[in-house]
C-alpha atoms as a PDB file:
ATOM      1  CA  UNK A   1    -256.549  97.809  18.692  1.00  0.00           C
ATOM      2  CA  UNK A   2    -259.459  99.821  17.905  1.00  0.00           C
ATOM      3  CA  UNK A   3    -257.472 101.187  14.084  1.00  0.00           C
ATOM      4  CA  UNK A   4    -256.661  97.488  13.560  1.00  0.00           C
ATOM      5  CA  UNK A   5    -260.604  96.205  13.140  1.00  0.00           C
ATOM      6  CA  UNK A   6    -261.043  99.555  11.139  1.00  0.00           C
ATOM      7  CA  UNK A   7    -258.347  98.388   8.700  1.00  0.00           C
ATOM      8  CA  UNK A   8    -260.005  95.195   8.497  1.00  0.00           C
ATOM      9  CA  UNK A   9    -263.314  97.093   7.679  1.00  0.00           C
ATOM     10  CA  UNK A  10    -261.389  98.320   4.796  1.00  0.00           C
ATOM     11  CA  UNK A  11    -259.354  95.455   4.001  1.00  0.00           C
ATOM     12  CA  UNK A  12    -262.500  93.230   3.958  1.00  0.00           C
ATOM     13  CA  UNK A  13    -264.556  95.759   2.168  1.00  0.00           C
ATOM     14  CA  UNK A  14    -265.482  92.981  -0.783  1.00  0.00           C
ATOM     15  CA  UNK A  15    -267.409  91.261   2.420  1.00  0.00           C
ATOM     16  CA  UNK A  16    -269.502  94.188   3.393  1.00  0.00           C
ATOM     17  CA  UNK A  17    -270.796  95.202  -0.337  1.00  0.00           C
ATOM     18  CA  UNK A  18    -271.287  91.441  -0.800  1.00  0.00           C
ATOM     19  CA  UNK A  19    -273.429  91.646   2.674  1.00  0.00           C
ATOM     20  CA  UNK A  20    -275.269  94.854   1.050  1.00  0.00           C
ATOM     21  CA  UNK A  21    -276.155  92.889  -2.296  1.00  0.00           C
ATOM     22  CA  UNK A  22    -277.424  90.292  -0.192  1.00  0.00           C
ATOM     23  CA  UNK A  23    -279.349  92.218   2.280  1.00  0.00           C
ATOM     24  CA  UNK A  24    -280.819  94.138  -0.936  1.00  0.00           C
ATOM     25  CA  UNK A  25    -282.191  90.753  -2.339  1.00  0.00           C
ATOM     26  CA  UNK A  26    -283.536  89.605   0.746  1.00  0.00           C
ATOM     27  CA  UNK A  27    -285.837  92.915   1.533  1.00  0.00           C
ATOM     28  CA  UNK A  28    -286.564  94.529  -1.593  1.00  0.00           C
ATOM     29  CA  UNK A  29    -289.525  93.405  -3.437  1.00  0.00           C
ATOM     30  CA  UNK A  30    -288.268  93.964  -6.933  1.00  0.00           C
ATOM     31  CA  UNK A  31    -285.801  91.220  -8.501  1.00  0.00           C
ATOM     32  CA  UNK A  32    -284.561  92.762 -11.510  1.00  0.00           C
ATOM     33  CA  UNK A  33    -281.217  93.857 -11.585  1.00  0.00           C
ATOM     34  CA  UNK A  34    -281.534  97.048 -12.273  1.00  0.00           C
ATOM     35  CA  UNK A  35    -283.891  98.223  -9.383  1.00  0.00           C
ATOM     36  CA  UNK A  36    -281.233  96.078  -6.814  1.00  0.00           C
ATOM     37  CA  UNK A  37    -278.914  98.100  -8.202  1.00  0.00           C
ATOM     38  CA  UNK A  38    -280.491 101.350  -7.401  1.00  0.00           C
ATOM     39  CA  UNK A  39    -281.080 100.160  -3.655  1.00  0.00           C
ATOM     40  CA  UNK A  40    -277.471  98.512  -3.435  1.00  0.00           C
ATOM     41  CA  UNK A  41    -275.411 101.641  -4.217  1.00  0.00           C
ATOM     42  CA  UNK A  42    -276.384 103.727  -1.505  1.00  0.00           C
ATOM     43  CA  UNK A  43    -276.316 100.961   1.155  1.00  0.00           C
ATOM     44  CA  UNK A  44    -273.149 100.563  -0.226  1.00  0.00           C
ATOM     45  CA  UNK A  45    -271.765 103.949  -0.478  1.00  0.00           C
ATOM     46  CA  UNK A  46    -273.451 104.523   3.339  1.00  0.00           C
ATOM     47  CA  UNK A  47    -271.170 101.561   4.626  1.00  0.00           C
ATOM     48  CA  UNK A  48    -268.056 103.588   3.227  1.00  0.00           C
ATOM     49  CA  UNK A  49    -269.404 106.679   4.716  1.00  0.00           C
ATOM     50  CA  UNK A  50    -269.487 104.735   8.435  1.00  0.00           C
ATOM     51  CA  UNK A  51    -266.495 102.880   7.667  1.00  0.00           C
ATOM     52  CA  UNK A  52    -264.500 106.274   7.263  1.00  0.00           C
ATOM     53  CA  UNK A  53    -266.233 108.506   9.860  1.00  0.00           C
ATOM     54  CA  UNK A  54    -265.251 105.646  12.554  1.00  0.00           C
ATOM     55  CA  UNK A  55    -261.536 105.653  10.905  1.00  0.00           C
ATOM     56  CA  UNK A  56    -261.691 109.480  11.544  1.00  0.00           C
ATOM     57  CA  UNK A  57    -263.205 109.456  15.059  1.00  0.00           C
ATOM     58  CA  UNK A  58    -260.867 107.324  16.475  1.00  0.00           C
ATOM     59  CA  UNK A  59    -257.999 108.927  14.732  1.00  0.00           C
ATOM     60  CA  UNK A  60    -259.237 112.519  16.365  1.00  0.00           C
ATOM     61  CA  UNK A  61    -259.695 110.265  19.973  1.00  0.00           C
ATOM     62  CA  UNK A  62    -256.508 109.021  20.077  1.00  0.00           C
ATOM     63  CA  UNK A  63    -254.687 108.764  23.485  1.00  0.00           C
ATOM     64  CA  UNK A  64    -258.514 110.019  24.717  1.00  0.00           C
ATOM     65  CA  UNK A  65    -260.933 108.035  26.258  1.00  0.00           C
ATOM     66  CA  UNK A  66    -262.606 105.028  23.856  1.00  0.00           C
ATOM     67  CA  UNK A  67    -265.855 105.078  25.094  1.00  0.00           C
ATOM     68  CA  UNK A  68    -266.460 108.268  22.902  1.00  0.00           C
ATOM     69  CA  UNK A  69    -265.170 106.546  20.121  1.00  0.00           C
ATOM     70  CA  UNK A  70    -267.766 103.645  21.129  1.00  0.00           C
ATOM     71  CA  UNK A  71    -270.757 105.798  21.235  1.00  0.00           C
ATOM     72  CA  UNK A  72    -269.493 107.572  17.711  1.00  0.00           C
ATOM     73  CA  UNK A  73    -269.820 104.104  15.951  1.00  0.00           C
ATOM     74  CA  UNK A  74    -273.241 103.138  17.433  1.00  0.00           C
ATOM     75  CA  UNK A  75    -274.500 106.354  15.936  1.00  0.00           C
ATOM     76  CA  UNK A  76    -273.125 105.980  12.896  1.00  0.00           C
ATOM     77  CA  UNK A  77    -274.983 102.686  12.501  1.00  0.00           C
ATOM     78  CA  UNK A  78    -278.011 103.640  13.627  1.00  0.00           C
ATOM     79  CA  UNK A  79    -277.629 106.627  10.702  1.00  0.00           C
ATOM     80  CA  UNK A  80    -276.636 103.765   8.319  1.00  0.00           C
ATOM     81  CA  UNK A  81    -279.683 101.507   9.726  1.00  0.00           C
ATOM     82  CA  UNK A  82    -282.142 104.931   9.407  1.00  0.00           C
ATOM     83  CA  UNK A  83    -281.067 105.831   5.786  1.00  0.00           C
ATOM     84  CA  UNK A  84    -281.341 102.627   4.650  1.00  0.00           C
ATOM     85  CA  UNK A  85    -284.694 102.153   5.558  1.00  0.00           C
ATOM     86  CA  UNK A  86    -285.462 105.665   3.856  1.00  0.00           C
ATOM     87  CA  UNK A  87    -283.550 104.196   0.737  1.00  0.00           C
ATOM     88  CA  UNK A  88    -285.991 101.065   0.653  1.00  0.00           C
ATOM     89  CA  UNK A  89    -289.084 100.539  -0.531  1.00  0.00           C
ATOM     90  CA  UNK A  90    -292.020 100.627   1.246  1.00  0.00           C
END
Protein backbone atom coordinates (compact mmCIF):
# COMPACT_ATOMS: atom_id res chain seq x y z
CA UNK A 1 0.00 0.00 0.00
CA UNK A 2 2.77 1.97 1.26
CA UNK A 3 4.86 1.56 -2.73
CA UNK A 4 1.47 2.52 -4.24
CA UNK A 5 1.35 6.39 -2.69
CA UNK A 6 5.19 6.39 -3.53
CA UNK A 7 4.33 5.74 -7.19
CA UNK A 8 1.87 8.36 -7.02
CA UNK A 9 4.64 10.71 -5.59
CA UNK A 10 6.30 9.99 -8.79
CA UNK A 11 3.48 9.76 -11.04
CA UNK A 12 2.19 13.16 -9.77
CA UNK A 13 5.58 14.70 -9.71
CA UNK A 14 4.26 17.81 -12.13
CA UNK A 15 2.05 18.57 -8.74
CA UNK A 16 4.87 18.75 -6.31
CA UNK A 17 7.36 21.10 -8.52
CA UNK A 18 4.20 23.10 -9.29
CA UNK A 19 3.70 23.20 -5.23
CA UNK A 20 7.60 24.23 -5.04
CA UNK A 21 7.15 27.19 -7.66
CA UNK A 22 4.36 28.24 -5.69
CA UNK A 23 5.72 27.97 -2.29
CA UNK A 24 8.90 29.90 -3.82
CA UNK A 25 6.61 32.90 -4.83
CA UNK A 26 4.82 33.03 -1.76
CA UNK A 27 8.10 33.32 0.70
CA UNK A 28 10.80 34.71 -1.22
CA UNK A 29 11.09 38.36 -1.34
CA UNK A 30 12.49 38.71 -4.81
CA UNK A 31 9.96 38.43 -7.90
CA UNK A 32 12.10 38.20 -10.79
CA UNK A 33 12.35 35.12 -12.46
CA UNK A 34 15.57 34.49 -12.30
CA UNK A 35 16.20 34.67 -8.45
CA UNK A 36 12.76 32.16 -8.12
CA UNK A 37 14.54 30.14 -10.17
CA UNK A 38 17.60 29.85 -8.10
CA UNK A 39 15.38 29.09 -4.89
CA UNK A 40 12.97 26.68 -6.93
CA UNK A 41 15.61 24.19 -8.14
CA UNK A 42 16.82 22.98 -5.02
CA UNK A 43 13.38 22.76 -3.34
CA UNK A 44 12.75 20.96 -6.25
CA UNK A 45 15.61 18.69 -6.62
CA UNK A 46 15.23 18.13 -2.46
CA UNK A 47 11.56 16.80 -3.13
CA UNK A 48 13.17 14.15 -5.61
CA UNK A 49 15.79 13.42 -3.12
CA UNK A 50 12.78 12.54 -0.34
CA UNK A 51 10.66 11.14 -2.90
CA UNK A 52 13.43 8.44 -3.72
CA UNK A 53 14.98 7.85 -0.26
CA UNK A 54 11.23 6.91 0.95
CA UNK A 55 10.94 4.63 -2.41
CA UNK A 56 14.25 3.04 -1.14
CA UNK A 57 13.39 2.70 2.57
CA UNK A 58 10.42 0.96 2.12
CA UNK A 59 11.82 -1.18 -0.58
CA UNK A 60 14.82 -2.25 2.05
CA UNK A 61 11.65 -2.66 4.89
CA UNK A 62 9.75 -4.83 3.05
CA UNK A 63 7.94 -7.75 4.84
CA UNK A 64 9.54 -5.66 8.13
CA UNK A 65 7.77 -3.65 10.36
CA UNK A 66 6.23 -0.09 8.76
CA UNK A 67 6.60 1.97 11.53
CA UNK A 68 10.39 2.26 10.59
CA UNK A 69 9.47 3.10 7.31
CA UNK A 70 7.08 5.84 9.04
CA UNK A 71 9.69 7.42 11.10
CA UNK A 72 12.22 7.31 7.81
CA UNK A 73 9.73 9.66 5.94
CA UNK A 74 9.13 12.13 8.83
CA UNK A 75 12.86 12.63 8.83
CA UNK A 76 13.24 13.02 5.51
CA UNK A 77 10.79 15.93 5.62
CA UNK A 78 11.98 17.53 8.34
CA UNK A 79 15.61 17.42 6.23
CA UNK A 80 13.58 18.76 3.23
CA UNK A 81 11.74 21.44 5.64
CA UNK A 82 15.54 22.30 7.29
CA UNK A 83 17.34 22.72 3.87
CA UNK A 84 14.87 24.65 2.53
CA UNK A 85 14.90 27.14 5.00
CA UNK A 86 18.86 27.22 4.61
CA UNK A 87 18.14 27.62 0.75
CA UNK A 88 15.87 30.80 1.46
CA UNK A 89 16.51 34.04 2.05
CA UNK A 90 16.66 35.59 5.11
Amino acid sequence: MALDKIDKLFANWRIGVMLCVVFVALVSPWKDPFSLLLVQVPLVVLYFVAVGLRAVALRLLKGKDRRYAYMAWAWFLLLLVALAVLVLPR
